[in-house]
Protein backbone atom coordinates (compact mmCIF):
# COMPACT_ATOMS: atom_id res chain seq x y z
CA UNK A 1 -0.74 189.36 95.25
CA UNK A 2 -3.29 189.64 92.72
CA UNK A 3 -3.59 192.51 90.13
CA UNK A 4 -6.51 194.32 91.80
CA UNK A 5 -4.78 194.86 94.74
CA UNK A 6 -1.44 195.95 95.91
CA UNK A 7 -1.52 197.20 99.38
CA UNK A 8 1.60 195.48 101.10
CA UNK A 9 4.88 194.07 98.22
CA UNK A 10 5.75 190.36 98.37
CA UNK A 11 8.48 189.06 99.60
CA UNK A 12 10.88 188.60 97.03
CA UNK A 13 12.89 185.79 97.91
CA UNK A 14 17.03 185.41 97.61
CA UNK A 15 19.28 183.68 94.98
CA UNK A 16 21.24 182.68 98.02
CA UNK A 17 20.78 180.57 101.28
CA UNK A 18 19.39 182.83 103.84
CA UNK A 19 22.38 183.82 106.45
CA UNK A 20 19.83 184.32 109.25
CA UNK A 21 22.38 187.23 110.50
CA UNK A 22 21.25 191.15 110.94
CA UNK A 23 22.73 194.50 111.49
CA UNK A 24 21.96 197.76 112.01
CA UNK A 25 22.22 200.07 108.38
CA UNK A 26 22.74 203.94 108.12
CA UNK A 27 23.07 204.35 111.95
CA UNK A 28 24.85 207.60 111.15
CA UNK A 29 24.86 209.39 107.58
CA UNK A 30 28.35 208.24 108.02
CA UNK A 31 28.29 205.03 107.55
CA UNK A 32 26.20 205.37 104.20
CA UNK A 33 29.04 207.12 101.74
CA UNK A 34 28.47 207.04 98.74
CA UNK A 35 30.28 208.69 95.49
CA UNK A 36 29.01 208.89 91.83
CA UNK A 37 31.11 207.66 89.24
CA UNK A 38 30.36 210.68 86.01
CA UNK A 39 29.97 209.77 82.71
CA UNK A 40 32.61 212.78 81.67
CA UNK A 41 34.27 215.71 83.72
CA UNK A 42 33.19 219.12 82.81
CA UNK A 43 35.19 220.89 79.89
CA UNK A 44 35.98 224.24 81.21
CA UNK A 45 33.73 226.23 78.88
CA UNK A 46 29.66 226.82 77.93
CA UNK A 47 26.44 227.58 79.43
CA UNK A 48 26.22 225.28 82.55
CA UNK A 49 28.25 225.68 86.07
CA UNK A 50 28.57 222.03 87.39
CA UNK A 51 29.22 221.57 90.48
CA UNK A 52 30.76 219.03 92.66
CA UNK A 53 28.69 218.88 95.95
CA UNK A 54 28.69 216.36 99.05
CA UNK A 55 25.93 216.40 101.10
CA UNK A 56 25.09 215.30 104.31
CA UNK A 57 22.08 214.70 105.76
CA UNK A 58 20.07 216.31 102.57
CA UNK A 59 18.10 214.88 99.64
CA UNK A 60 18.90 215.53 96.19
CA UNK A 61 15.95 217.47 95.43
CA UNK A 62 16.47 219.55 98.51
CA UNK A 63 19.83 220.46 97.17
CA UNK A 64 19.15 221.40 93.81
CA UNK A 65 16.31 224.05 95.28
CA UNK A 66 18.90 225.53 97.21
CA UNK A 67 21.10 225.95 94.96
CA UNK A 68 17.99 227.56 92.35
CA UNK A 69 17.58 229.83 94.91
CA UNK A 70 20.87 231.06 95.47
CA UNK A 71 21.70 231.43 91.96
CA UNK A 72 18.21 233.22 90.99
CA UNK A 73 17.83 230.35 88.71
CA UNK A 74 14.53 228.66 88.01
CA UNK A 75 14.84 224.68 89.49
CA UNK A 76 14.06 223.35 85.76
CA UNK A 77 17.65 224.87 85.09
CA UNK A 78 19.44 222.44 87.53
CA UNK A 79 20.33 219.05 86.64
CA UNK A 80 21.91 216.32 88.32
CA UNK A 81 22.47 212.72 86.98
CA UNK A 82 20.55 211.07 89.98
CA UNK A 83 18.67 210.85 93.41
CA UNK A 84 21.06 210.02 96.26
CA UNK A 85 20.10 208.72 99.61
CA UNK A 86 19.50 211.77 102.75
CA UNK A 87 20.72 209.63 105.85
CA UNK A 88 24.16 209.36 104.10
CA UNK A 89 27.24 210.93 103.17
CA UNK A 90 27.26 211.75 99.40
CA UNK A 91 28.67 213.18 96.70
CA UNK A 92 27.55 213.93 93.29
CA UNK A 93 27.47 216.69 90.63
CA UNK A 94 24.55 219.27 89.78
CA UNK A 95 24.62 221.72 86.96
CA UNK A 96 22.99 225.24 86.65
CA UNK A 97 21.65 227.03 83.84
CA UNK A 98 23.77 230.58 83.56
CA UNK A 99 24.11 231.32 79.94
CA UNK A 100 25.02 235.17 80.54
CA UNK A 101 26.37 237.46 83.05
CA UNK A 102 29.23 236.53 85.77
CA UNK A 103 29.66 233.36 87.01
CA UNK A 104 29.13 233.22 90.74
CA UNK A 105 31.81 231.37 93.53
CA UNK A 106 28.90 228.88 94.80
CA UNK A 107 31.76 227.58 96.50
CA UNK A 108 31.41 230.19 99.23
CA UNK A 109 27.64 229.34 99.77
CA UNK A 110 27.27 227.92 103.25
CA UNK A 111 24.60 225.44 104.68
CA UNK A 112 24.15 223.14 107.46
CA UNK A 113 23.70 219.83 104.85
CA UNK A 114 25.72 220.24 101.86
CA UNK A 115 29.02 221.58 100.48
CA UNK A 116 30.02 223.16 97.36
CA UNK A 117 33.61 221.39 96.87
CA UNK A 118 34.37 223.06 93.22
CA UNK A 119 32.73 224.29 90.04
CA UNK A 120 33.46 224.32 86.72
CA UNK A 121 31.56 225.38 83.21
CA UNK A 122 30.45 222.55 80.48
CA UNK A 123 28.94 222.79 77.37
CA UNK A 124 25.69 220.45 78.28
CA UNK A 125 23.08 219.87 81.13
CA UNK A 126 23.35 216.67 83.27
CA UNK A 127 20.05 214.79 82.77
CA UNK A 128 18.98 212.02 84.74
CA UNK A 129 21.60 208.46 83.69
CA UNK A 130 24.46 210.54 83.15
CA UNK A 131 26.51 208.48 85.39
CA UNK A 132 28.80 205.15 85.61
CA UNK A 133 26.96 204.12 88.49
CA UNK A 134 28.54 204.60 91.94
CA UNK A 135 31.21 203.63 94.07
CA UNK A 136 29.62 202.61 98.36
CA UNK A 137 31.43 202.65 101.68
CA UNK A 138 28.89 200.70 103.95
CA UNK A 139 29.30 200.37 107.36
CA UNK A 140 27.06 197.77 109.11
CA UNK A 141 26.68 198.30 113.10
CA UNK A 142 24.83 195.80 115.44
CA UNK A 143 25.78 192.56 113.43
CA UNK A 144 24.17 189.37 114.95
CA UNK A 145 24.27 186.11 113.31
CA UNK A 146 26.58 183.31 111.98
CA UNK A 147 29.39 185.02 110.63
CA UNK A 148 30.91 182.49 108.50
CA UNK A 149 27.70 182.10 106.28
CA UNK A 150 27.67 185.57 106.12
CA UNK A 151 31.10 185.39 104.71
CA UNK A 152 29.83 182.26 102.29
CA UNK A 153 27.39 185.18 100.81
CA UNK A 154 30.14 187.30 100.88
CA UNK A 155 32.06 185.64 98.64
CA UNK A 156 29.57 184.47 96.79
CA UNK A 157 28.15 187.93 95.74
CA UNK A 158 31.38 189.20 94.95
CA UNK A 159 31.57 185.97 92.57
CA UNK A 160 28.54 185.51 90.65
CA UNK A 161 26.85 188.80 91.80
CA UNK A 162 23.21 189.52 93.09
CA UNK A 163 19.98 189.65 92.15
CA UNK A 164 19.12 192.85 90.51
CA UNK A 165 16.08 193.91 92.24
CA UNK A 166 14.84 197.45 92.47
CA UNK A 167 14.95 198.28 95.77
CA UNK A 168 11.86 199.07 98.66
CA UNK A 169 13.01 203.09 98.04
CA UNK A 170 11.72 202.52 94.67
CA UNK A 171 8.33 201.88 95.76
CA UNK A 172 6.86 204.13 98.32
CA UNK A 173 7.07 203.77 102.34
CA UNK A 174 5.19 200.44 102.63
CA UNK A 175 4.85 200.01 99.14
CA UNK A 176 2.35 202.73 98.44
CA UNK A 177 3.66 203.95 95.38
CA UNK A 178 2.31 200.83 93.49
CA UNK A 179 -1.12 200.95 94.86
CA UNK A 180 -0.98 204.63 93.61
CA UNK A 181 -0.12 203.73 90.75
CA UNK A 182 -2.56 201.11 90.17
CA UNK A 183 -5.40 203.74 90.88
CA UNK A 184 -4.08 206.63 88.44
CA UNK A 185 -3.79 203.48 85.87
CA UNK A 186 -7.39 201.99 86.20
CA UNK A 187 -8.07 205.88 86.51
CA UNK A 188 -9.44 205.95 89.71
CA UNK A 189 -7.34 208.93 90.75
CA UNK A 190 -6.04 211.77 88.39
CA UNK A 191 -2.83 212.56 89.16
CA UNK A 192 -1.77 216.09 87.51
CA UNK A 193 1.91 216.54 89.14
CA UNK A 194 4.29 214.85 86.11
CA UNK A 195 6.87 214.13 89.18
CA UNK A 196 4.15 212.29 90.84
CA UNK A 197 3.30 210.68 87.65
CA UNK A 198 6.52 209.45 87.06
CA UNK A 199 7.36 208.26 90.58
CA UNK A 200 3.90 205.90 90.19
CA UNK A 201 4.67 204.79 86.40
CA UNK A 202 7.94 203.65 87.96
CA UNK A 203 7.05 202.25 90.84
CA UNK A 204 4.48 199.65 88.99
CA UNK A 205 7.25 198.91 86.46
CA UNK A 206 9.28 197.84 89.19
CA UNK A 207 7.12 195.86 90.62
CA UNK A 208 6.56 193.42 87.38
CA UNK A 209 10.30 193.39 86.54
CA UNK A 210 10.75 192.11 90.59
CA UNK A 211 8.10 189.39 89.99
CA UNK A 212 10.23 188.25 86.38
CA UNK A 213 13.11 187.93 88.50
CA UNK A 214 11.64 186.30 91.70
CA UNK A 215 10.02 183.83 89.19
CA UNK A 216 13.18 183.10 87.87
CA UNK A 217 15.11 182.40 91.01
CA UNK A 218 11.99 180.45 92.99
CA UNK A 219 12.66 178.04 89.58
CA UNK A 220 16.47 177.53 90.05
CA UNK A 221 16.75 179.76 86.75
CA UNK A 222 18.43 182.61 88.41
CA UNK A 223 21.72 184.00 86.59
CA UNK A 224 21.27 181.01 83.91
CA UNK A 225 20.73 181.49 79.83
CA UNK A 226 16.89 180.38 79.37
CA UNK A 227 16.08 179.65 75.52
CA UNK A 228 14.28 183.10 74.11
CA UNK A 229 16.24 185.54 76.52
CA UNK A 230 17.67 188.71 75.36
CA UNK A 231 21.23 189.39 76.31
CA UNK A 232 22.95 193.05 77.68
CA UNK A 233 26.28 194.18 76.47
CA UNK A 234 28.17 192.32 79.55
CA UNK A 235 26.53 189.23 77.96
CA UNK A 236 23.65 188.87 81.16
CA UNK A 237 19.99 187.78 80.53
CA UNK A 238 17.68 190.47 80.88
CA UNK A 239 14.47 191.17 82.31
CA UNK A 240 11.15 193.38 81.08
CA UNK A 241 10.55 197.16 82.12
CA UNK A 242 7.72 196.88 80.47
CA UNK A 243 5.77 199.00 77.77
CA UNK A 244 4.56 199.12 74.19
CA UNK A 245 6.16 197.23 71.05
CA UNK A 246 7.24 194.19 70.62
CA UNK A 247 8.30 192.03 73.44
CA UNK A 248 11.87 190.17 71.67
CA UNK A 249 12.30 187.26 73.95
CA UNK A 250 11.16 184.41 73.03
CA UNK A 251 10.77 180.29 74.09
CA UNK A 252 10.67 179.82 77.42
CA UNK A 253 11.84 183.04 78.24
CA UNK A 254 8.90 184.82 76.86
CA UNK A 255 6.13 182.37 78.06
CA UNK A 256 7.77 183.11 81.51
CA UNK A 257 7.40 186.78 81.37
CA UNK A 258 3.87 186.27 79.92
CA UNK A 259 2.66 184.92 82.89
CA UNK A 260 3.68 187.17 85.44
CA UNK A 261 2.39 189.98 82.76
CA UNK A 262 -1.05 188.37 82.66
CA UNK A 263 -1.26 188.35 86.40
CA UNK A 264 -0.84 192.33 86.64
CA UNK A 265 -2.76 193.03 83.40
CA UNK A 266 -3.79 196.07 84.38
CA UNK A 267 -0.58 197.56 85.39
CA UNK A 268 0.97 196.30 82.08
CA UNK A 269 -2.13 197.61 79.95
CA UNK A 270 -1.90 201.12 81.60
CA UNK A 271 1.73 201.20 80.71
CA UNK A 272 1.35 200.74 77.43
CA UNK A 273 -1.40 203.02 77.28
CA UNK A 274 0.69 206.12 79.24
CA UNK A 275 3.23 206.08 76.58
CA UNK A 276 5.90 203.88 77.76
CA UNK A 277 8.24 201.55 75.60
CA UNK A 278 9.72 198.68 76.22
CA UNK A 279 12.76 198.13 77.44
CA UNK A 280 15.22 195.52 79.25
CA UNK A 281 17.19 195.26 82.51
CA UNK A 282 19.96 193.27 83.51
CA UNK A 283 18.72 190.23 86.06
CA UNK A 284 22.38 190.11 87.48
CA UNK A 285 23.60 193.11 89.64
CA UNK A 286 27.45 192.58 89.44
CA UNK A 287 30.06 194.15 92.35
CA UNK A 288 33.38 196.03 91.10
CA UNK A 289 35.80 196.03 93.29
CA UNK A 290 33.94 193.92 96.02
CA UNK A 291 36.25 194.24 99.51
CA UNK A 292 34.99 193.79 103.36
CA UNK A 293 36.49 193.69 106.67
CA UNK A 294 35.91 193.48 110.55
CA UNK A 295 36.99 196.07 112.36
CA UNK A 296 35.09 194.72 115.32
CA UNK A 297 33.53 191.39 115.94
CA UNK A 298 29.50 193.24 115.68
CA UNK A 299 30.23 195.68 112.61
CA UNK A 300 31.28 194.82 109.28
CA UNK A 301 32.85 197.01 106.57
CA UNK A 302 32.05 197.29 103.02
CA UNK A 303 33.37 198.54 99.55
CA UNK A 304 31.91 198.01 96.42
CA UNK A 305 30.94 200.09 92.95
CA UNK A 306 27.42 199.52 91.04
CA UNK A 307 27.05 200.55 87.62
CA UNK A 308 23.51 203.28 87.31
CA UNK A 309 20.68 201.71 87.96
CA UNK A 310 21.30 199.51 90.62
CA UNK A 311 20.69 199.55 94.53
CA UNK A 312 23.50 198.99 96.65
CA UNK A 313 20.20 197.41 99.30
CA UNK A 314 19.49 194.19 97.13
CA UNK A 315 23.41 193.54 97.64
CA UNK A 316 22.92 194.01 101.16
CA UNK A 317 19.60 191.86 100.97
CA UNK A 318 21.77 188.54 99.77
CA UNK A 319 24.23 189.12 102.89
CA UNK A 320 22.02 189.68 105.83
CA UNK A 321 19.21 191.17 107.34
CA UNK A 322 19.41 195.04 107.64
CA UNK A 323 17.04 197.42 109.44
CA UNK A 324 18.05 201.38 110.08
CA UNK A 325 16.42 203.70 112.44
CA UNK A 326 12.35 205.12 111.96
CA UNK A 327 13.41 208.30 110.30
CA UNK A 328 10.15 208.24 108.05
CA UNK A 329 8.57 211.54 107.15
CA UNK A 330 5.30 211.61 105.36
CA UNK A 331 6.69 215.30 103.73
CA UNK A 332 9.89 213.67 102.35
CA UNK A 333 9.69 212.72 98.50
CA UNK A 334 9.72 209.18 97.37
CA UNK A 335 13.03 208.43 95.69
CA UNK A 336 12.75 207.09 91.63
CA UNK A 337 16.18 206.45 90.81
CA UNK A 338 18.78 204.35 92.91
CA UNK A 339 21.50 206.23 94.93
């Protein structure tokens, strides 16, 4: 892929040998759960209701309209910490703006897709990243393959974890967000919608951290210390989301990231130019908790937690091949965040 085009995404390719199994994924919204993991429980007192909601069947956005609407609140005055799939099972906190007046029982507000399970008032608005991450129930249907190298990737995940990719939900069906974003960054479209904006400034951001980290793995340097890298807290190398200031790798590290910048120089330039800084990402996506079973010889079982940030798909990607039924809509929002 060169940097004046980006119609179709490359294939990233896996730390780990290819299982050559498939399944089916999110065959029901059932067998898709997922539950965030809050950064802190709401206080009792203050401005904002939060409230605990599972949904089923419903985006994120969706939800939070609904519940503007039936609060007579403008949608700017909900928050919630981050997108979560539709075709699942999920459950995650919103807050509402309601600085005066009585507080009203959204627990008695009924619809179809989602659930108000309790509320409670807090002193602060959840913003996108207020979250641990989030703890998955996956249930894969349809499994074909060799199940005992699924079981060597298996183990080996839970081990030494996965790659950290951003997943294909960060990018657009088919991968259009990047193209999109290539065009509003050369300025071949104006896009006016800041949602939009974002989605696109994302999506492109993505796309150069992916190539960082495919580069590293396609050279055996996958999960290993390369001189120059910058460390996280849990002691991992990082990779670029990149931006303006000063890139702080150095050595080989920084030569490698370099390159791949040079080949999307436009998308790297326009960055910098919209306003965004640099920043890092962890190249290892690391399991908590990691357990599996087989309740039946074709479907396999999975629990795991992810810290924010991180798509629970690029663990799936290590283990097997997963496809899920044509649901597309061209009317349903591209996702940002990871569930």
């Amino acid at each position: 892929m060169n940097d004046a085009q980006y119609t179709t995404l490359p294939q990233w390719p896996n730390a780990y040998p290819a299982s050559g199994a498939g399944a089916t994924l999110k065959y029901l919204n059932e067998d898709f759960i997922v539950t965030e993991l809050p950064l802190q429980s709401p206080c009792g007192e203050g401005e904002h209701l939060w409230l605990d909601i599972e949904k089923n069947g419903a985006n994120t956005a969706f939800v939070a309209q609904q519940l503007a609407e039936a609060a007579r609140v403008q949608e700017v005055d909900v928050g919630y910490a981050g997108l979560k799939d539709r075709y699942a099972i999920t459950r995650q906190w919103f807050s509402l703006y309601l600085p005066k007046g009585e507080t009203p029982d959204l627990t008695l507000l009924q619809h179809p897709e989602f659930k108000v399970l309790s509320q409670r008032r807090h002193v602060k608005k959840l913003r996108p990243g207020d979250l641990q991450g989030n703890r998955f129930r996956i249930v894969l249907r349809e499994v074909i393959g060799d199940r005992d190298a699924i079981e060597a990737n298996l183990k080996a995940v839970a081990s030494d974890g996965a790659p950290n990719y951003f997943g294909a939900q960060r990018f657009g069906h088919g991968g259009g967000n990047v193209e999109q974003g290539r065009a509003m960054l050369a300025r071949e479209i104006r896009v006016r919608n800041p949602k939009k904006k974002g989605i696109y400034l994302s999506a492109v951001r993505s796309l150069v951290f992916n190539d960082v980290l495919a580069l590293r793995i396609q050279n055996g340097l996958w999960g290993k210390t390369l001189p120059g890298d910058v460390m996280d807290e849990a002691g991992r190398p990082t990779g670029p989301l990149w931006g303006r200031g000063r890139v702080i790798t150095t050595d080989q590290a920084q030569a490698l990231e370099n390159g791949v910048a040079q080949r999307h120089a436009t998308l790297c330039e326009g960055m910098e130019y919209a306003g965004l800084d640099q920043e890092r990402r962890a190249l290892v996506a690391s399991p908590g908790q990691m357990s599996w079973e087989w309740p039946q010889a074709n479907q396999l079982v999975l629990t795991f937690s992810l810290p924010a940030g991180t798509y629970a798909t690029s663990v799936l990607n290590e283990l097997l091949h997963t496809t899920e039924p044509d649901r597309y809509s061209e009317n349903e929002p591209a996702a940002a965040e990871p569930q």
